[in-house]
C-alpha atoms as a PDB file:
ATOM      1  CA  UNK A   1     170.401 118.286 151.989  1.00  0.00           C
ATOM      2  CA  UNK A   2     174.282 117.350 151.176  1.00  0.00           C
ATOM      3  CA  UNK A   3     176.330 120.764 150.875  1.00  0.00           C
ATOM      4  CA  UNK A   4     179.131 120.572 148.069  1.00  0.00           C
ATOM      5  CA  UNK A   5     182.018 123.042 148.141  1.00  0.00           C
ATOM      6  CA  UNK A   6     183.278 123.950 144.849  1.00  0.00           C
ATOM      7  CA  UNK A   7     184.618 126.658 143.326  1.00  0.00           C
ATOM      8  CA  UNK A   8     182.601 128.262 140.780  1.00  0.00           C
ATOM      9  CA  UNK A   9     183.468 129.957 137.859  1.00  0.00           C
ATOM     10  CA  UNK A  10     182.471 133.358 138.542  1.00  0.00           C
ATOM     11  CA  UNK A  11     178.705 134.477 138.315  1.00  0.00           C
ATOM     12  CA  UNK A  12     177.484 135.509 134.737  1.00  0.00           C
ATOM     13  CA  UNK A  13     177.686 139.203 135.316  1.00  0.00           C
ATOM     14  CA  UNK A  14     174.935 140.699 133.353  1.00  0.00           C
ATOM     15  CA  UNK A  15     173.059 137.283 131.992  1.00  0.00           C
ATOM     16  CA  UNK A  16     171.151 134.981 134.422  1.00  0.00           C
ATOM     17  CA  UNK A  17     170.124 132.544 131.706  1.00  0.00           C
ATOM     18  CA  UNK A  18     172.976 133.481 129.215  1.00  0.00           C
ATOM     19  CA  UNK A  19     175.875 132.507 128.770  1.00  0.00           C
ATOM     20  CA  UNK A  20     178.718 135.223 129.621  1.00  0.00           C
ATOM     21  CA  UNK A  21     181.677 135.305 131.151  1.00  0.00           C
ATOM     22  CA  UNK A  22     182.263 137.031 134.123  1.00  0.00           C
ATOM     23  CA  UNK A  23     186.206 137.908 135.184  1.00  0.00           C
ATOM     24  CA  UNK A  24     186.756 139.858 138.158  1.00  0.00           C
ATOM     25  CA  UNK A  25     189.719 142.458 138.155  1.00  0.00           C
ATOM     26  CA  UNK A  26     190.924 143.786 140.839  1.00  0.00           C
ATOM     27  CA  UNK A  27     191.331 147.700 139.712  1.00  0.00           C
ATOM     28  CA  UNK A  28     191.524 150.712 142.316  1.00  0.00           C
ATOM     29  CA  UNK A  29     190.389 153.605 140.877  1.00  0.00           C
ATOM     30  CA  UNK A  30     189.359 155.955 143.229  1.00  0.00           C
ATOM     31  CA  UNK A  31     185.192 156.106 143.558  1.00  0.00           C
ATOM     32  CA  UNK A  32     182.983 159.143 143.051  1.00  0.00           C
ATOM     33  CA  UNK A  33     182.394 161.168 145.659  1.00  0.00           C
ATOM     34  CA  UNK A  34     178.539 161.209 145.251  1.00  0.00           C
ATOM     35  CA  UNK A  35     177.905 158.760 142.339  1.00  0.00           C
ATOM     36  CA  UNK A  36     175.009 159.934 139.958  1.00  0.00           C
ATOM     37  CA  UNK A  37     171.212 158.149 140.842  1.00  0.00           C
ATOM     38  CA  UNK A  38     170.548 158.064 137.081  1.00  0.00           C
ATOM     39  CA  UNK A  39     171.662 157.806 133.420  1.00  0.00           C
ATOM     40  CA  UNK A  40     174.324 160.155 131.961  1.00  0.00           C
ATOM     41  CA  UNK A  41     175.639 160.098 128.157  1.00  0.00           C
ATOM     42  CA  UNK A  42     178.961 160.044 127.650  1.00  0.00           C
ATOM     43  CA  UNK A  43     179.007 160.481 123.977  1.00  0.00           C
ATOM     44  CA  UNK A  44     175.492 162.253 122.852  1.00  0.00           C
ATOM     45  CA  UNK A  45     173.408 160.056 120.763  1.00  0.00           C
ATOM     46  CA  UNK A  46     172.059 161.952 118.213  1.00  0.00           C
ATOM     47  CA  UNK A  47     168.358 162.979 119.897  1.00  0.00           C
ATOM     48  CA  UNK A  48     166.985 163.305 116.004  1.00  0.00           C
ATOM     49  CA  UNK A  49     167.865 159.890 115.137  1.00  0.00           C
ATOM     50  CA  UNK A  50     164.802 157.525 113.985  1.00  0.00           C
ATOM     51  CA  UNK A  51     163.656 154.636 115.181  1.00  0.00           C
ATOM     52  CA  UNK A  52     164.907 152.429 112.097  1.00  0.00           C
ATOM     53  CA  UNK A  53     168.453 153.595 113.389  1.00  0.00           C
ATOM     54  CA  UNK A  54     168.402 152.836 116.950  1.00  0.00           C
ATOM     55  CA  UNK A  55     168.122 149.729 118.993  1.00  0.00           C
ATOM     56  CA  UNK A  56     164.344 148.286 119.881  1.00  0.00           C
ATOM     57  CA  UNK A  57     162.748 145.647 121.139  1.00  0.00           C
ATOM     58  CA  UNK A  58     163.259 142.581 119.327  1.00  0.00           C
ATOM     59  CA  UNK A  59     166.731 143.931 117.694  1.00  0.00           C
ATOM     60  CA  UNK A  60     169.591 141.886 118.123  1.00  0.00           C
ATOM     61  CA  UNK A  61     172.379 144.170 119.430  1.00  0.00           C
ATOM     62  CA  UNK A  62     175.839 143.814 119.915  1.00  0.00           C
ATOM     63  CA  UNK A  63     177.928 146.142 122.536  1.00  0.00           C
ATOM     64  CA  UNK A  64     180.685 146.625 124.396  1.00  0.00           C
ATOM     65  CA  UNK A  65     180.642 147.059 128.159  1.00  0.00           C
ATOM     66  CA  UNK A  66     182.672 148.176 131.386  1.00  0.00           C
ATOM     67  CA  UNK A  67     180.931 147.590 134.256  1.00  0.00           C
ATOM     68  CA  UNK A  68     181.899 149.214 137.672  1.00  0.00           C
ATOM     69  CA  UNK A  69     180.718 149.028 141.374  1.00  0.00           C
ATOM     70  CA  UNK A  70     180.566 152.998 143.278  1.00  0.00           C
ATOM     71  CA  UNK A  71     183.634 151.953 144.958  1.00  0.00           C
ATOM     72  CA  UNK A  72     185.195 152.663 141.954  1.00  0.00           C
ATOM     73  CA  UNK A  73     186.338 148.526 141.208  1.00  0.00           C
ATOM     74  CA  UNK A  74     185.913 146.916 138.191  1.00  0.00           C
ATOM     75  CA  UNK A  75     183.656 143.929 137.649  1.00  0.00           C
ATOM     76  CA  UNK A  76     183.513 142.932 134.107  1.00  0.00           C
ATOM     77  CA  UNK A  77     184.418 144.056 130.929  1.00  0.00           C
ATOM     78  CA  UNK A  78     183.869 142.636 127.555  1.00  0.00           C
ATOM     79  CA  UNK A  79     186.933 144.586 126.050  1.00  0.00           C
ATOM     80  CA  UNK A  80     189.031 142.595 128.098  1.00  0.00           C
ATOM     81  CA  UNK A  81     187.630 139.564 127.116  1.00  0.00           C
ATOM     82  CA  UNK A  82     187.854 140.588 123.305  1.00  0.00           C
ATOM     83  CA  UNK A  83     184.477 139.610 122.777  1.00  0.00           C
ATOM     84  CA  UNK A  84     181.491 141.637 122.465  1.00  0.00           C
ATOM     85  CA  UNK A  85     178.094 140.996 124.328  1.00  0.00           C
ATOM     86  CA  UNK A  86     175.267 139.913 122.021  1.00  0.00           C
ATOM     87  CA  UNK A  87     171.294 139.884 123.229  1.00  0.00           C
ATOM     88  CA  UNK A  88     167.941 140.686 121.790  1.00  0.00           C
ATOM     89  CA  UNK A  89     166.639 143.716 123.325  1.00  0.00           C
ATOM     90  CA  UNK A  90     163.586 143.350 125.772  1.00  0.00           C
ATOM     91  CA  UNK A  91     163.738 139.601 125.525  1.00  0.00           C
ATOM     92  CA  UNK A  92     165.083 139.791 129.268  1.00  0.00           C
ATOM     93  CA  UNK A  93     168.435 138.186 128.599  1.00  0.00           C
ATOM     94  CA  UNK A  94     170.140 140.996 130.506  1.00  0.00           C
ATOM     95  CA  UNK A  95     169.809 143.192 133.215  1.00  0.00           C
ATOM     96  CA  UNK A  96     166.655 145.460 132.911  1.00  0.00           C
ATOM     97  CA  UNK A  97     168.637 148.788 133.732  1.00  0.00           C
ATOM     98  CA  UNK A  98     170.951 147.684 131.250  1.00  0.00           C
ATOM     99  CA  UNK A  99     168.063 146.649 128.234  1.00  0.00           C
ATOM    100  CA  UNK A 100     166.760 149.907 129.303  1.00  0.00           C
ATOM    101  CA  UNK A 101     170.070 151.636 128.713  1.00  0.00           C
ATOM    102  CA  UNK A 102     170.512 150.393 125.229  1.00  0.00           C
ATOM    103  CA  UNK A 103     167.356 150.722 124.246  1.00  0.00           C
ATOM    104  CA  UNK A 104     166.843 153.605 121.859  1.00  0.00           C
ATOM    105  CA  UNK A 105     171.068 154.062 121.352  1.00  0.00           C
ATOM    106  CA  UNK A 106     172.280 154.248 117.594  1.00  0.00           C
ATOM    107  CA  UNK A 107     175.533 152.344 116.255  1.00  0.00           C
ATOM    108  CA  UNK A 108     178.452 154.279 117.678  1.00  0.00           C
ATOM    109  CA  UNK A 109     176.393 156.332 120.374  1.00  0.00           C
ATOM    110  CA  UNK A 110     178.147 155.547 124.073  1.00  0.00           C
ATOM    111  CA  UNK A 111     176.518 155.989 126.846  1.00  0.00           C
ATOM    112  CA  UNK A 112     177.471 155.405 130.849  1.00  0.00           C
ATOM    113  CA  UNK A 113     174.547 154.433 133.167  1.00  0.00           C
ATOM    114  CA  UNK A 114     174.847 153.647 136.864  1.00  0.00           C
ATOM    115  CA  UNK A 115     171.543 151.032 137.263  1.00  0.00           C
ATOM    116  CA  UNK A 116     169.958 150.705 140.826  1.00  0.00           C
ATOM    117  CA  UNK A 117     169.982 147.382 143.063  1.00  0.00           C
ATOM    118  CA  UNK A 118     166.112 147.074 141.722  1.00  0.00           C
ATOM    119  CA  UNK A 119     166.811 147.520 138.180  1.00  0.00           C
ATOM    120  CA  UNK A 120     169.946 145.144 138.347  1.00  0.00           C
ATOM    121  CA  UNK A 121     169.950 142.207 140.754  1.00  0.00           C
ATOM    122  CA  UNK A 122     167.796 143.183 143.158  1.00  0.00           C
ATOM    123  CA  UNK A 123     167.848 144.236 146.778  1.00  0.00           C
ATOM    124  CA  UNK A 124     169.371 141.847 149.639  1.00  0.00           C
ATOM    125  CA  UNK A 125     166.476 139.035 150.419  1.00  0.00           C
ATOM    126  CA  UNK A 126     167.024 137.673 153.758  1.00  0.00           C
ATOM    127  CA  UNK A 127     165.281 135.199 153.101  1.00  0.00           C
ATOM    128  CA  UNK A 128     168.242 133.761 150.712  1.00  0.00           C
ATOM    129  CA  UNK A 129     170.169 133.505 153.332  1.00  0.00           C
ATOM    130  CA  UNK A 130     169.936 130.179 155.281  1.00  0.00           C
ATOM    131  CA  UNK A 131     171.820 127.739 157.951  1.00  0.00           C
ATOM    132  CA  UNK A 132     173.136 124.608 157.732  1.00  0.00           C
ATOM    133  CA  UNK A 133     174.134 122.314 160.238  1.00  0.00           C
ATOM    134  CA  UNK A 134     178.144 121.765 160.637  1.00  0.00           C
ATOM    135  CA  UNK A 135     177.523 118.010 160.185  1.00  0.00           C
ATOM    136  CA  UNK A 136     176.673 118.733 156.499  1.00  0.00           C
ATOM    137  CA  UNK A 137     179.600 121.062 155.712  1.00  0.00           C
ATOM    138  CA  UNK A 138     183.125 119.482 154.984  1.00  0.00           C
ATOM    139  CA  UNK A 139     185.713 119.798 157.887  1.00  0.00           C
ATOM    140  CA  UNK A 140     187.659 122.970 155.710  1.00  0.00           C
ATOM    141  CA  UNK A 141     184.488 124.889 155.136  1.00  0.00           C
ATOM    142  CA  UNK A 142     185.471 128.621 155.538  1.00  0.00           C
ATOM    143  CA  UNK A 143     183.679 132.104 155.468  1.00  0.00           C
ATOM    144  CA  UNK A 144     184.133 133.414 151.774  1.00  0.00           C
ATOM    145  CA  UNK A 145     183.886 129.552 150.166  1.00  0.00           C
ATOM    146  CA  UNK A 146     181.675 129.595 147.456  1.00  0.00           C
ATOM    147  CA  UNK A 147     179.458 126.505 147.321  1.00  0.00           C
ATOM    148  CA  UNK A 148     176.441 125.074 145.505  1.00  0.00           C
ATOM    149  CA  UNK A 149     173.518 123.690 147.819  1.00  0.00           C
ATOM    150  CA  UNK A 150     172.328 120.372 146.043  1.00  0.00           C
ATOM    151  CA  UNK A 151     174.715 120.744 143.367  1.00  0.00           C
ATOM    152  CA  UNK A 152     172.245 123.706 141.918  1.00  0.00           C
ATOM    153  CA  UNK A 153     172.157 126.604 143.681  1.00  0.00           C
ATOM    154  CA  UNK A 154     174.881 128.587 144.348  1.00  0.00           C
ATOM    155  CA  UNK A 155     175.883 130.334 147.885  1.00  0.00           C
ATOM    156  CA  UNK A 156     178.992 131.986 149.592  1.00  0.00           C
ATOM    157  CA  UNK A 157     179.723 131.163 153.268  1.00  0.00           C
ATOM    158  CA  UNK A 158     178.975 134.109 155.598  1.00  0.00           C
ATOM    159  CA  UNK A 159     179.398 132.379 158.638  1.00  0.00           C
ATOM    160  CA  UNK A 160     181.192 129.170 160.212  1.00  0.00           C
ATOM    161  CA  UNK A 161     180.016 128.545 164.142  1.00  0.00           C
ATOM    162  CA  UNK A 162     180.225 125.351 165.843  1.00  0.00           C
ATOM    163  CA  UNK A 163     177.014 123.979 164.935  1.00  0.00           C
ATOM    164  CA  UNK A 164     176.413 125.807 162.050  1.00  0.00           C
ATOM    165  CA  UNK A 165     177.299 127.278 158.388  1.00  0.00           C
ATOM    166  CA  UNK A 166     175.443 130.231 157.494  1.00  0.00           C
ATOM    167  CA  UNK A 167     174.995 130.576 153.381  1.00  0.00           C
ATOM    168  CA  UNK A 168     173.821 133.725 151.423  1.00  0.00           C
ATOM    169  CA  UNK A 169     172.445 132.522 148.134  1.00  0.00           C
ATOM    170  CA  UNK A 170     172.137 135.811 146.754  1.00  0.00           C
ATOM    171  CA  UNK A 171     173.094 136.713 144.124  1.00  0.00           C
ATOM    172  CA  UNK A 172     176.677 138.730 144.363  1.00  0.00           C
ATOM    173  CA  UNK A 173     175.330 142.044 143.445  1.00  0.00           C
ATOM    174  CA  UNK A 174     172.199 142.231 145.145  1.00  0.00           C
ATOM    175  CA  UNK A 175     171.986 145.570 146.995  1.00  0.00           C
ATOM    176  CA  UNK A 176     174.610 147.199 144.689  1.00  0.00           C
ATOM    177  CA  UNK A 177     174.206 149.521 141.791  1.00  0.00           C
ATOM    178  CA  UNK A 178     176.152 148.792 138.952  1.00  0.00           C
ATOM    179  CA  UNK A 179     177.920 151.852 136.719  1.00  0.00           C
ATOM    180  CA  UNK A 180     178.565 150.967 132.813  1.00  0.00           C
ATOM    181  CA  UNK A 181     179.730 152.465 130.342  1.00  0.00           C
ATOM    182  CA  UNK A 182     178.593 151.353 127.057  1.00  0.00           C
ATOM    183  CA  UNK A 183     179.104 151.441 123.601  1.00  0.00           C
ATOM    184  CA  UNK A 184     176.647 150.186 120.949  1.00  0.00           C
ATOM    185  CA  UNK A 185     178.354 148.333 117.857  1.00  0.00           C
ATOM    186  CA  UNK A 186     175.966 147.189 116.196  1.00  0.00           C
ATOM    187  CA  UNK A 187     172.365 146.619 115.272  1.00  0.00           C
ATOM    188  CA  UNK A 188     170.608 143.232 113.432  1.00  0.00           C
ATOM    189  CA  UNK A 189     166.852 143.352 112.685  1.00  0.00           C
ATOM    190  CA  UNK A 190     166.981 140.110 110.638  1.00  0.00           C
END
């Protein structure tokens, strides 16, 4: 197996087979002391609206999203890209903690929801994490290089011995809960 270095764009944040973009800000707000295990509204939805008037499976939704990591650091954002996110809900096009979130929000309702690893990306598999000989790494290969393992998969460079590279082909977030706040624009049923 040949190992390419390249620099990736970054990882679709919410999407594994959608297309998003992902831009990573470097923001330091300070973190919550002890961050919340489960789903709080920001902005009540209104608990009497019907089911015609809030997002469902099979809806195509559009929202708006922050997305933020317990340390307080910013991820993504879809404000700051000026574009809203678009999926059908429960067609698995997003995270599930994040379908679940929207699920059942009206237009205008906002809501902030801090997803666990297993409802996001997953807890840290081990098993994702592999060695590769030296021979098969370019000469300038360094801990933190992102690289794709035969040209497909993608993998960051945890460790650089002399007979070895060590790649984690996780997925960037595994292990971490993710905190968004969202805000539900709209609603298409056609």
């Amino acid at each position: 197996m040949r190992l390419y270095v390249t620099l990736l764009a970054a990882t679709a944040l919410l999407v594994t087979a959608c297309s998003g973009n992902d831009t990573t800000e470097d923001t330091t707000t300070a973190a919550p002391a002890d961050p919340a295990p489960t789903t709080t509204t920001a902005a009540a939805p209104d608990e009497s609206a019907p089911a015609e008037t809030t997002a469902q499976d099979g809806d195509s939704v559009a929202v708006h999203y922050v997305g933020t990591l317990d340390d307080g650091s910013q991820f993504d954002s879809s404000w700051n890209r000026g574009e809203p996110l678009t999926f059908v809900v429960g067609s698995d096009q997003v995270i599930k903690g994040f379908d679940d979130a929207v699920r059942g929000m009206a237009v205008g309702d906002v809501e902030t929801v801090r997803i666990p690893p297993e409802e996001a990306y997953g807890e840290v598999d081990p098993e994702l994490i592999f060695s590769v000989p030296i021979e098969e790494a370019p000469d300038d290969v360094a801990v933190g290089d992102e690289v794709l393992i035969g040209g497909i998969t993608p993998g960051v460079v945890t460790a650089v011995t002399a007979t070895e590279v060590e790649i984690d082909t996780n997925h960037r977030f595994a292990g971490q809960a993710l905190t968004f706040e969202v805000e539900l624009l709209s609603i298409d049923r056609s």
